[in-house]
C-alpha atoms as a PDB file:
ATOM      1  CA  UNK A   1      94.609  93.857  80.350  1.00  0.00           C
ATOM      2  CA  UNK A   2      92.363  96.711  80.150  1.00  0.00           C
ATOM      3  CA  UNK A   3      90.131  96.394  76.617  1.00  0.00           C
ATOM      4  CA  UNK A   4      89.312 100.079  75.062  1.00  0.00           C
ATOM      5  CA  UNK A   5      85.897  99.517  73.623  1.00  0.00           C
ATOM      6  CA  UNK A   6      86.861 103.466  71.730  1.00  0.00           C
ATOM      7  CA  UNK A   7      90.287 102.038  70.209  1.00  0.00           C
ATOM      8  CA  UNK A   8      89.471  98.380  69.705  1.00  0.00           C
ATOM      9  CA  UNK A   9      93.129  98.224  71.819  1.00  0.00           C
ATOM     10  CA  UNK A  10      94.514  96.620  75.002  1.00  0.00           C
ATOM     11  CA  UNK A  11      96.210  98.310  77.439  1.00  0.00           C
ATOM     12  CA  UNK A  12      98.546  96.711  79.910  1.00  0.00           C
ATOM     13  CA  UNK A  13      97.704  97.588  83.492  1.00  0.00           C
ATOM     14  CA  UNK A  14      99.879  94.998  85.504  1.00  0.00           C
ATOM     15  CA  UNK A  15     102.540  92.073  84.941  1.00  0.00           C
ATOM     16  CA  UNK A  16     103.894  89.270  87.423  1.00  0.00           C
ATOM     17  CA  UNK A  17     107.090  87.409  87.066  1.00  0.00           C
ATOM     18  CA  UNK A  18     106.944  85.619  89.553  1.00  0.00           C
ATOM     19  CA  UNK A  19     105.594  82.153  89.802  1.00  0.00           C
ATOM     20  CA  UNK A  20     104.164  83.003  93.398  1.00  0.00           C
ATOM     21  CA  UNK A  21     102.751  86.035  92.342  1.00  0.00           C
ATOM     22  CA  UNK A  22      99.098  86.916  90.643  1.00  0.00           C
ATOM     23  CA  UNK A  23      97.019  89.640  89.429  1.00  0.00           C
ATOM     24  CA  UNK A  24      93.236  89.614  90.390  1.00  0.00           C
ATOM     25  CA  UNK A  25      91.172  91.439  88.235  1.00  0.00           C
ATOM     26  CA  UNK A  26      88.437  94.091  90.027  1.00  0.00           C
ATOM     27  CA  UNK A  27      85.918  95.697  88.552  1.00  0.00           C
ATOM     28  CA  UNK A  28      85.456  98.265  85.525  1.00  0.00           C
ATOM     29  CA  UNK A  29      83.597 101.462  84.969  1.00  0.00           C
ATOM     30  CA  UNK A  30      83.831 104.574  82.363  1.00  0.00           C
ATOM     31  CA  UNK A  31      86.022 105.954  84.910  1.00  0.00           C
ATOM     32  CA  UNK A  32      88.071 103.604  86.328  1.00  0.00           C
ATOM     33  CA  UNK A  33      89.700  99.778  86.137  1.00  0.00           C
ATOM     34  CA  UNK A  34      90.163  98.017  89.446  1.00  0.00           C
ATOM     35  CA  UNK A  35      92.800  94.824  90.236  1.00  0.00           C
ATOM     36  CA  UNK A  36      94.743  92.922  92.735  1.00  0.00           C
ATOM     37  CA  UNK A  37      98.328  92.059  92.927  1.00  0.00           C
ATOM     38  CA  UNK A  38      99.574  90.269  95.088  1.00  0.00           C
ATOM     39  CA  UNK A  39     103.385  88.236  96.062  1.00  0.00           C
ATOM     40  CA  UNK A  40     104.143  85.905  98.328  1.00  0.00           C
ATOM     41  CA  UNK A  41     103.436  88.544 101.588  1.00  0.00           C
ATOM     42  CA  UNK A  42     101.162  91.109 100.873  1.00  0.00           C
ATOM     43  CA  UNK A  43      98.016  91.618  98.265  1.00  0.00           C
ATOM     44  CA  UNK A  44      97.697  95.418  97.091  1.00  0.00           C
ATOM     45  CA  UNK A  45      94.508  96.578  95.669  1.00  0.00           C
ATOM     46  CA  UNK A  46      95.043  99.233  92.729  1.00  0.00           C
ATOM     47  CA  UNK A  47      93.248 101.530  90.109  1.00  0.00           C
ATOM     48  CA  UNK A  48      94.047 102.789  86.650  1.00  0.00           C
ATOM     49  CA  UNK A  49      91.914 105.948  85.618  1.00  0.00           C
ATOM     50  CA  UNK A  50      90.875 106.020  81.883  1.00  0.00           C
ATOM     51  CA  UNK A  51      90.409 109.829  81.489  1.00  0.00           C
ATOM     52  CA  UNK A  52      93.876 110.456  82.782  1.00  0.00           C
ATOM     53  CA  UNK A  53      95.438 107.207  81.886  1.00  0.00           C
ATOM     54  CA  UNK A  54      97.236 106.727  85.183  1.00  0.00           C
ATOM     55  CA  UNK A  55      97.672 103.694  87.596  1.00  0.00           C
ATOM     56  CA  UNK A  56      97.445 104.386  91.333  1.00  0.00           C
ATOM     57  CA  UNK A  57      97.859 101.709  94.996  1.00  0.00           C
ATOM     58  CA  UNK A  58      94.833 102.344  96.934  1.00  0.00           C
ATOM     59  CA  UNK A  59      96.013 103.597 100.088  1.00  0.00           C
ATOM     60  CA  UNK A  60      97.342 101.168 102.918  1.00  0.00           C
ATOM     61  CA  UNK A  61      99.179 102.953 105.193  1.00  0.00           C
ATOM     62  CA  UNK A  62      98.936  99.818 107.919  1.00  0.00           C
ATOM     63  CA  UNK A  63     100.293  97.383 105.068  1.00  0.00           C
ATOM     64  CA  UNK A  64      97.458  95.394 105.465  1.00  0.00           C
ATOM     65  CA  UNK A  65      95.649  92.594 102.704  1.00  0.00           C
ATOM     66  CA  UNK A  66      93.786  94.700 100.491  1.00  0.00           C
ATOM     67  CA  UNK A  67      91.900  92.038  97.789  1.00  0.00           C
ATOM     68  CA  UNK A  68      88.591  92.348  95.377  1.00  0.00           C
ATOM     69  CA  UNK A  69      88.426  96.494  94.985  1.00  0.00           C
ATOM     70  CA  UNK A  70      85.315  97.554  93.068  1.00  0.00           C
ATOM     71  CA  UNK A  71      84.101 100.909  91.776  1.00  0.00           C
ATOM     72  CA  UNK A  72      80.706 102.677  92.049  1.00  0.00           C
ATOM     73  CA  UNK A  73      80.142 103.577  88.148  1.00  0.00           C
ATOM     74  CA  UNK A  74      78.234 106.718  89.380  1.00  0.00           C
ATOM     75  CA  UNK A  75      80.632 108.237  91.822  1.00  0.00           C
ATOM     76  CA  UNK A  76      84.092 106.396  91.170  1.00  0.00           C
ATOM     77  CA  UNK A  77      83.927 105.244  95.129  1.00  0.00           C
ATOM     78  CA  UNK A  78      86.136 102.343  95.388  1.00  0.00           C
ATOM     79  CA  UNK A  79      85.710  99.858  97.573  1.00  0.00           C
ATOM     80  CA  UNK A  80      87.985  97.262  98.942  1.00  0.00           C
ATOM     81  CA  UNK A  81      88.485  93.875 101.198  1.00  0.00           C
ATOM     82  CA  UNK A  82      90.789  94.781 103.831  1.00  0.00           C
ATOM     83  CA  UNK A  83      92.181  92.272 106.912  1.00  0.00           C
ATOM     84  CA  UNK A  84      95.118  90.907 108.960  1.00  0.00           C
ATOM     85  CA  UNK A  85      96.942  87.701 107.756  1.00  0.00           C
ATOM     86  CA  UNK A  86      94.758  84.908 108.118  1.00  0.00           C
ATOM     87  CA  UNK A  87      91.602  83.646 106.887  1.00  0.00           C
ATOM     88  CA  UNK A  88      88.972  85.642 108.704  1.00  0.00           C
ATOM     89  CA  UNK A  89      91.239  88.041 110.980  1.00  0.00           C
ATOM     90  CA  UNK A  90      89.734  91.882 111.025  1.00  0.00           C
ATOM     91  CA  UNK A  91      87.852  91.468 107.549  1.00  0.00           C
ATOM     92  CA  UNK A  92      86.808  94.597 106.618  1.00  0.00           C
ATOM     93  CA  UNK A  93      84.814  96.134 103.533  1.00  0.00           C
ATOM     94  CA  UNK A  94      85.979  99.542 103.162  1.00  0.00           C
ATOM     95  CA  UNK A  95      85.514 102.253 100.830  1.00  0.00           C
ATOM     96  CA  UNK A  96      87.674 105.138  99.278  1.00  0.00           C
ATOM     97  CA  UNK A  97      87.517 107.824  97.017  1.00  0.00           C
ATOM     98  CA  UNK A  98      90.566 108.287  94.694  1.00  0.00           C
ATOM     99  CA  UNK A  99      89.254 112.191  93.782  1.00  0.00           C
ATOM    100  CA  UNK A 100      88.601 112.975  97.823  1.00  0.00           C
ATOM    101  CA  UNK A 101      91.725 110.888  98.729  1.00  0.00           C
ATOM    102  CA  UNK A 102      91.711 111.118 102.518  1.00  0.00           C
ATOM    103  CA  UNK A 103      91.660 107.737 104.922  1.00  0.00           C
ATOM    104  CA  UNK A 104      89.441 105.302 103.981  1.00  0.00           C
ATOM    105  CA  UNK A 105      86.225 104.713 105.600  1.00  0.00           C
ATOM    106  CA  UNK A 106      84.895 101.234 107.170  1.00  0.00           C
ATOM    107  CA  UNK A 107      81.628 100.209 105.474  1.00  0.00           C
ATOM    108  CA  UNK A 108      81.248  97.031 107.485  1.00  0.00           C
ATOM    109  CA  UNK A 109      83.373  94.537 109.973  1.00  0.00           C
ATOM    110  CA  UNK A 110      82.863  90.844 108.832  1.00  0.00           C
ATOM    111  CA  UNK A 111      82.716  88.324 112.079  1.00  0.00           C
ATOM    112  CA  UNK A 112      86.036  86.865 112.886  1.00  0.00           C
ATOM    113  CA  UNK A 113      86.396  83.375 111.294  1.00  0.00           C
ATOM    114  CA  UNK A 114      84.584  85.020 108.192  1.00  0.00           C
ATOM    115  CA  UNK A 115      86.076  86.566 105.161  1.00  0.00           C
ATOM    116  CA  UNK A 116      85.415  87.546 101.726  1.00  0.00           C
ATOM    117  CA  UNK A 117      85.599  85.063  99.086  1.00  0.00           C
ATOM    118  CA  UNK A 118      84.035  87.318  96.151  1.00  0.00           C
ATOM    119  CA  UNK A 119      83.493  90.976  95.960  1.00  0.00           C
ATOM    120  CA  UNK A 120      82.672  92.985  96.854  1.00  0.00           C
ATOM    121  CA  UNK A 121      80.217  93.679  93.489  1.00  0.00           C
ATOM    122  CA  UNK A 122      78.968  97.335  93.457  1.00  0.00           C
ATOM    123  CA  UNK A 123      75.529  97.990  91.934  1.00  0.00           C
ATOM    124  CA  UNK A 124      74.505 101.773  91.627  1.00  0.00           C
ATOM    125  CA  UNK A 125      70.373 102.257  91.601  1.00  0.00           C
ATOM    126  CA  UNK A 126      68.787 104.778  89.890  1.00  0.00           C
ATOM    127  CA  UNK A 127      69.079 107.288  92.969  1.00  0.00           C
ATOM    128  CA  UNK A 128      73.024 106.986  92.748  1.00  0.00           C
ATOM    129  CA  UNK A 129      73.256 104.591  96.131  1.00  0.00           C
ATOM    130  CA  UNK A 130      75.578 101.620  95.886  1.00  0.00           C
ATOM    131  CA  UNK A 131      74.476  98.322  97.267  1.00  0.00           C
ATOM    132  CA  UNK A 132      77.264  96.121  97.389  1.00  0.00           C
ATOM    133  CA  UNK A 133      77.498  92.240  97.383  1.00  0.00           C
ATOM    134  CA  UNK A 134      79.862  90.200  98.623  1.00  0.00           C
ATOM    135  CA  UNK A 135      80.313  86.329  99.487  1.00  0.00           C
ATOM    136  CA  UNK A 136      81.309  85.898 102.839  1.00  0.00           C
ATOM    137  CA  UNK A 137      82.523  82.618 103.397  1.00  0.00           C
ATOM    138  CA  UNK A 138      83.429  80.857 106.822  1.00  0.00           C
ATOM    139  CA  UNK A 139      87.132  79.986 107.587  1.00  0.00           C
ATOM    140  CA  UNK A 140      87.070  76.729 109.581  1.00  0.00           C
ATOM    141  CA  UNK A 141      85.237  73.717 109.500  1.00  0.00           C
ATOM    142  CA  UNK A 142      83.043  72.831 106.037  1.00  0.00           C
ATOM    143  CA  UNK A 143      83.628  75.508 103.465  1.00  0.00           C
ATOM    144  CA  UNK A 144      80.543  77.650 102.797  1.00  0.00           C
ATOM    145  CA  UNK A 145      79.981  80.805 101.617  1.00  0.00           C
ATOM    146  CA  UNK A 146      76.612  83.096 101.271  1.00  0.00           C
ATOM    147  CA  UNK A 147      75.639  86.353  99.371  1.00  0.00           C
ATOM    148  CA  UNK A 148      75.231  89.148 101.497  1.00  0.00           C
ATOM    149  CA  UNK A 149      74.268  93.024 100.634  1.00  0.00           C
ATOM    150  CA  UNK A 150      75.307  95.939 102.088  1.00  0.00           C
ATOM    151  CA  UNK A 151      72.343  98.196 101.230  1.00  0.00           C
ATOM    152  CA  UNK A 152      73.001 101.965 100.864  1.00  0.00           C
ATOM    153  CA  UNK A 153      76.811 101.324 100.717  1.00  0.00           C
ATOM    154  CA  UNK A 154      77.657 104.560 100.014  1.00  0.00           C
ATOM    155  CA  UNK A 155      76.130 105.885 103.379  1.00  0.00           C
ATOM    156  CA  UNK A 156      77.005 103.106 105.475  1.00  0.00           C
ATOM    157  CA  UNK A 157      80.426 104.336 106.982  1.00  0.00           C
ATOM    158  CA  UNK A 158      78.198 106.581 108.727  1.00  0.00           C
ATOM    159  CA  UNK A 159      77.051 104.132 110.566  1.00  0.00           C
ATOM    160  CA  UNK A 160      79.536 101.308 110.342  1.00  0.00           C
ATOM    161  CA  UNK A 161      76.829  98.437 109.240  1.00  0.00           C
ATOM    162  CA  UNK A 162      77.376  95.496 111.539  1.00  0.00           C
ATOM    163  CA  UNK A 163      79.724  96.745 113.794  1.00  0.00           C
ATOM    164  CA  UNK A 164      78.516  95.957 117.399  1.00  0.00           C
ATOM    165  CA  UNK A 165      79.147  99.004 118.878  1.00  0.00           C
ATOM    166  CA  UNK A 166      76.850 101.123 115.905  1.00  0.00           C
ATOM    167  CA  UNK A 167      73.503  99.672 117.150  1.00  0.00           C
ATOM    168  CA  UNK A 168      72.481  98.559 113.389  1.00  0.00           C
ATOM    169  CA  UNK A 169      71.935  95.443 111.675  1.00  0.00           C
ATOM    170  CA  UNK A 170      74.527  93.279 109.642  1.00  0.00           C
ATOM    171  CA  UNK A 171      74.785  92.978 106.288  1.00  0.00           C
ATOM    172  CA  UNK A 172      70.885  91.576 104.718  1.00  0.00           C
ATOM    173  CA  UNK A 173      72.222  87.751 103.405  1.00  0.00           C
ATOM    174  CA  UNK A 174      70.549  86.555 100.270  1.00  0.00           C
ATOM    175  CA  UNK A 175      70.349  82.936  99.282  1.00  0.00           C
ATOM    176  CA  UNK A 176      68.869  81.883  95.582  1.00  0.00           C
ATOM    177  CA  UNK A 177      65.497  80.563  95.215  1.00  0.00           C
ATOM    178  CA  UNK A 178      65.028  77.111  97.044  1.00  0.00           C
ATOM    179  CA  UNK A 179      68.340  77.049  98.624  1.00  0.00           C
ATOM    180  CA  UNK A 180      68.290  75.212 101.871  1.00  0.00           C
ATOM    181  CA  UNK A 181      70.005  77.307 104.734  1.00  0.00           C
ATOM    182  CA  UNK A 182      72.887  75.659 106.582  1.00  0.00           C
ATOM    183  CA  UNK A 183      72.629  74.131 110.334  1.00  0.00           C
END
């Protein structure tokens, strides 16, 4: 459900039937509304714009998991968890633009054994960049999971942040005040 704060209405943007099947909700801003649906084998990431009051899939022409999209409020970029089947198998944080269209373009590869839990969470500063958040969690052994932020978000498929081969640093991870880091 999609709440017009203009109408004081509801607008429908997705249903399941199906017992195994869900609907994630995404993010929200004056321009778009972002969700998840998945079924028992694949999770689709989709968009509904306001202004035009149509529903779109994100693109996923390798029928991959796409999970958690989010939208920049100041330039409508959505971004998106992509990866294989498996906890932690090619996690990817990638990031489209419904009004460019085109491929979309890898903002940063995630470790393998490490996926997304939450987010990404897109936060646009006062120069228009999007920092986005995310909480990466590990896939085997003792659940954890830590913030991390993608600085400059926006920018970073230029440069692919922490991909090995781009000579840059990975994602900054934040912890809250007096939490103890794990061993």
């Amino acid at each position: 459900m999609l709440y017009d704060r203009n109408t004081d209405t509801n607008i429908v943007l997705d249903t399941v039937t199906q017992a195994c099947s869900c609907v994630y909700p995404g993010q929200v801003s004056d321009q778009y509304a972002t969700w998840t649906r998945c079924t028992t084998s694949i999770c689709q990431a989709w968009y509904y714009n306001i202004a035009d009051q149509t529903m779109a899939k994100i693109p996923n022409p390798n029928a991959k998991l796409q999970y958690f999209p989010a939208v920049s409020a100041a330039t409508g970029d959505l971004y998106f968890v992509q990866s294989a089947f498996g906890c932690g198998l090619h996690t990817k944080i990638m990031q489209w633009n419904p009004v460019a269209g085109g491929a979309a373009n890898l903002v940063s590869a995630q470790p393998r054994g490490y996926d997304v839990y939450v987010g990404p969470n897109v936060f646009d500063d006062l120069l228009a960049h999007q920092d986005v958040y995310v909480d990466r969690q590990v896939c085997s052994g003792k659940y954890y999971a830590d913030i991390y932020v993608i600085n400059d978000a926006d920018t970073a498929f230029s440069r692919v942040v922490g991909h090995p081969s781009a000579g840059t640093t990975a994602p900054r991870q934040l912890r809250m005040p007096g939490a103890t880091p794990r061993g």
